[in-house]
C-alpha atoms as a PDB file:
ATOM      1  CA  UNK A   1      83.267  98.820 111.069  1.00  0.00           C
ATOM      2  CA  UNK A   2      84.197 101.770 108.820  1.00  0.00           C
ATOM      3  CA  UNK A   3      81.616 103.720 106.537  1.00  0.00           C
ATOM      4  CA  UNK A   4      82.279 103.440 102.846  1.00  0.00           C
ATOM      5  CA  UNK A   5      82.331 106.768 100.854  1.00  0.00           C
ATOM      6  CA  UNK A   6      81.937 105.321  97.819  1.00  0.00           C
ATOM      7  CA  UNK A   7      79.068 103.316  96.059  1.00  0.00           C
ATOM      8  CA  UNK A   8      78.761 100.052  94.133  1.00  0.00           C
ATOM      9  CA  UNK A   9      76.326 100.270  91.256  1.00  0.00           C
ATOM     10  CA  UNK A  10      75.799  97.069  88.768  1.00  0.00           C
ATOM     11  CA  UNK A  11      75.350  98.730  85.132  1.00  0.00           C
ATOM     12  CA  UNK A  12      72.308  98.155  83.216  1.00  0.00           C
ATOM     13  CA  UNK A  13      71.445  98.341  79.168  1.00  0.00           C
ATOM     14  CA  UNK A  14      71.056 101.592  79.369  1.00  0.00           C
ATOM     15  CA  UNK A  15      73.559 102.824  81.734  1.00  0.00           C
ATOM     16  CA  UNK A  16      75.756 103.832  78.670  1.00  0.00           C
ATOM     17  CA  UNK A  17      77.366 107.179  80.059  1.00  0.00           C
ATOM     18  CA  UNK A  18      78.624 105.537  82.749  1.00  0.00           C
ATOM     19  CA  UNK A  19      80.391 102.758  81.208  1.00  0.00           C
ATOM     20  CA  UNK A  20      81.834 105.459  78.840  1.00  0.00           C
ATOM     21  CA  UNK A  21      83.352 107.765  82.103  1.00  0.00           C
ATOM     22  CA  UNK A  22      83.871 104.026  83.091  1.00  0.00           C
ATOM     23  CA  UNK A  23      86.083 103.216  79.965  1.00  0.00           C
ATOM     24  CA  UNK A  24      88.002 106.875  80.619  1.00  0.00           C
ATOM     25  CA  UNK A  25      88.845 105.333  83.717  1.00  0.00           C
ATOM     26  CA  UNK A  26      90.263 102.297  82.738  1.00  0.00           C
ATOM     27  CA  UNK A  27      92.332 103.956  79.494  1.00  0.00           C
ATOM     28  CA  UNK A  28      93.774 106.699  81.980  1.00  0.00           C
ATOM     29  CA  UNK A  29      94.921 103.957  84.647  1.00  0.00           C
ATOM     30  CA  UNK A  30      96.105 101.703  81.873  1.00  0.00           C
ATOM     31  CA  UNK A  31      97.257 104.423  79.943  1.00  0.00           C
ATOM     32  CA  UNK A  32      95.225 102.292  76.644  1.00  0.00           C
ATOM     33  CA  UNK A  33      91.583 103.573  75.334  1.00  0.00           C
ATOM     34  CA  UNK A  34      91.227 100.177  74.258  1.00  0.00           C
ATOM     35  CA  UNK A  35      91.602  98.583  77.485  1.00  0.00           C
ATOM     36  CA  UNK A  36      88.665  96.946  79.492  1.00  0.00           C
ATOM     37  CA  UNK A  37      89.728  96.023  82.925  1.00  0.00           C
ATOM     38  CA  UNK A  38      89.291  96.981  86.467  1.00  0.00           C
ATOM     39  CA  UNK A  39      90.759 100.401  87.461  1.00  0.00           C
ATOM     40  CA  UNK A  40      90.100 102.692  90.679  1.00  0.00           C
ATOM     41  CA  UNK A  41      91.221 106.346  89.528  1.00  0.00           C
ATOM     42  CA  UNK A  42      94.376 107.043  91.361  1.00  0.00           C
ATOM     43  CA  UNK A  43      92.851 109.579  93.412  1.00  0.00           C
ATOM     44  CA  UNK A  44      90.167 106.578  95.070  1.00  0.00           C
ATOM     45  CA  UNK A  45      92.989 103.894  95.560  1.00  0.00           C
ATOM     46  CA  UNK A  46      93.997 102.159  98.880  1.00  0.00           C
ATOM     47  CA  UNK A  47      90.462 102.980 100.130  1.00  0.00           C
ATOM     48  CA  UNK A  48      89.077  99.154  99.728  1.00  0.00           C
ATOM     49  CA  UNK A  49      87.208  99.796  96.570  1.00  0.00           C
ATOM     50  CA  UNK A  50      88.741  97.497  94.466  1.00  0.00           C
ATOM     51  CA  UNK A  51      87.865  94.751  97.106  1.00  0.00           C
ATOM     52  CA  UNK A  52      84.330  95.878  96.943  1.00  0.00           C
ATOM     53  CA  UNK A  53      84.009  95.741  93.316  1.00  0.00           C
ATOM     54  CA  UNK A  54      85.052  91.892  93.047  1.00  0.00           C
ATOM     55  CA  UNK A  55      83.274  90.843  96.144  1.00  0.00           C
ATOM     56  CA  UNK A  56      80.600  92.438  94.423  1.00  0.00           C
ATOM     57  CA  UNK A  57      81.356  90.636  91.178  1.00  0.00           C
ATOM     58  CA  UNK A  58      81.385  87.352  93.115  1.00  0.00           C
ATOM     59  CA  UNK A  59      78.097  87.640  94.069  1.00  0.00           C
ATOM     60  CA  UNK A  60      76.710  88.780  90.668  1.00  0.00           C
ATOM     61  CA  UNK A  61      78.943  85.443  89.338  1.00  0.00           C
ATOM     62  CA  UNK A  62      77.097  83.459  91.972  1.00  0.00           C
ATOM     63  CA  UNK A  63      73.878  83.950  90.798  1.00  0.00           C
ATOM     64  CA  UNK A  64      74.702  83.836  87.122  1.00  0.00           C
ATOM     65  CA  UNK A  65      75.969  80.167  87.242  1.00  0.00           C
ATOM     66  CA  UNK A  66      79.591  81.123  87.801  1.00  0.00           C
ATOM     67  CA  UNK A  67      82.134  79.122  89.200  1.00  0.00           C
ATOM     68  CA  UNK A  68      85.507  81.071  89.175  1.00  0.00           C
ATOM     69  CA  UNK A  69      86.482  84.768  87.919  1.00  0.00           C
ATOM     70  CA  UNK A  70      89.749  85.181  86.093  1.00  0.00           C
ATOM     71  CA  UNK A  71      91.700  87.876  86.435  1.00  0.00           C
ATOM     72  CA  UNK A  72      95.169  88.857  85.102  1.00  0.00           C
ATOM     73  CA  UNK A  73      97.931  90.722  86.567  1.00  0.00           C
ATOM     74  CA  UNK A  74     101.442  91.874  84.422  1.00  0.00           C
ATOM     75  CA  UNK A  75     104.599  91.028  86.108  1.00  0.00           C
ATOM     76  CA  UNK A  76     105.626  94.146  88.053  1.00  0.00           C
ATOM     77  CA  UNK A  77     102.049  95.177  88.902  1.00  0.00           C
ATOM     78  CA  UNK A  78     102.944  94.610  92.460  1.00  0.00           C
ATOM     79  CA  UNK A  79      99.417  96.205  94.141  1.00  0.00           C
ATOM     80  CA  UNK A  80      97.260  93.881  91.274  1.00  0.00           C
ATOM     81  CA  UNK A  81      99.104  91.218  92.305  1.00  0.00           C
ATOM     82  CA  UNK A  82      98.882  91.996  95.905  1.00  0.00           C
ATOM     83  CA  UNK A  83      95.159  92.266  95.539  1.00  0.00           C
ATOM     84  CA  UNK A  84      94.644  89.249  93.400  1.00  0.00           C
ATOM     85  CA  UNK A  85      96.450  87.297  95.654  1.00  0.00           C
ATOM     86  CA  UNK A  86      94.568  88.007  98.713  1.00  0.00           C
ATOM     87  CA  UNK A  87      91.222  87.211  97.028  1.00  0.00           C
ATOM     88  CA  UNK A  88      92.447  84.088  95.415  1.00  0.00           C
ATOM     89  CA  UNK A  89      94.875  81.444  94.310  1.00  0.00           C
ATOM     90  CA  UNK A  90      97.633  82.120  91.966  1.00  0.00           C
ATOM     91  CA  UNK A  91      98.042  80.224  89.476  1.00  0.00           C
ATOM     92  CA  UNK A  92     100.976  80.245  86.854  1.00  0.00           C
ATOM     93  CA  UNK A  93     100.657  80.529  83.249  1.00  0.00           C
ATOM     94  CA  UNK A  94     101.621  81.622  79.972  1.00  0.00           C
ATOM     95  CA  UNK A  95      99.479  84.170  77.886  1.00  0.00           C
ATOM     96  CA  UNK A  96      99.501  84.457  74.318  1.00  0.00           C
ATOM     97  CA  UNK A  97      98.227  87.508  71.907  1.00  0.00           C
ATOM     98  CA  UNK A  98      97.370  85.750  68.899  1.00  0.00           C
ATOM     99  CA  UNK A  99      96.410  88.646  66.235  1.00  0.00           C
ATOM    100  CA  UNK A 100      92.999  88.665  64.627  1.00  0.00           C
ATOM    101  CA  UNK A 101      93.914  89.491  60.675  1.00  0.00           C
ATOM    102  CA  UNK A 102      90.891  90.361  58.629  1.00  0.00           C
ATOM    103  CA  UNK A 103      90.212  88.241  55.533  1.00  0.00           C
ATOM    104  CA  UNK A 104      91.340  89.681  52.264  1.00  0.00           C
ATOM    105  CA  UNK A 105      88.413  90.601  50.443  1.00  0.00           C
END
């Protein structure tokens, strides 16, 4: 069994610096501020954490009442899909952005 260099920690109310470095992570892999979505900094990849952090996120699901976690991958995102596909089934669908327009006032 290997050693992991790397830590899992489940964020808490007041954790709020790292889910900002978190959210720098996620708009530098996605290349989008605005994104929200699982990212391992290029630097960290291929090392198993992105495993860890949804068998992790199982377990948190477990105990919350959870039956399934959703994920989505973009068509040519070969290692998402890759990883995805090894931790679950594959299912295909269509996905639609349907723009929120704020009421005229």
């Amino acid at each position: 069994m290997t050693s992991r260099a790397y830590r899992i920690h489940h964020l808490k109310p007041d954790d709020v610096a790292l889910m900002d470095a978190l959210l720098a992570t996620f708009g530098e892999a996605f290349d989008d501020v605005e994104t929200y979505d699982l990212a391992v900094a290029a630097a960290h990849r291929r090392q198993g954490i992105a495993t860890a952090l949804i068998q992790e996120l199982k377990t948190i699901a477990a105990g919350r009442g959870a039956y399934v976690i959703f994920v989505g991958a973009d068509v040519g995102d070969d290692p998402a899909i890759a990883l995805y596909t090894k931790l679950g089934a594959r299912e295909d669908v269509l996905h639609f952005d349907i723009a929120v327009e704020s009421p005229s006032r």
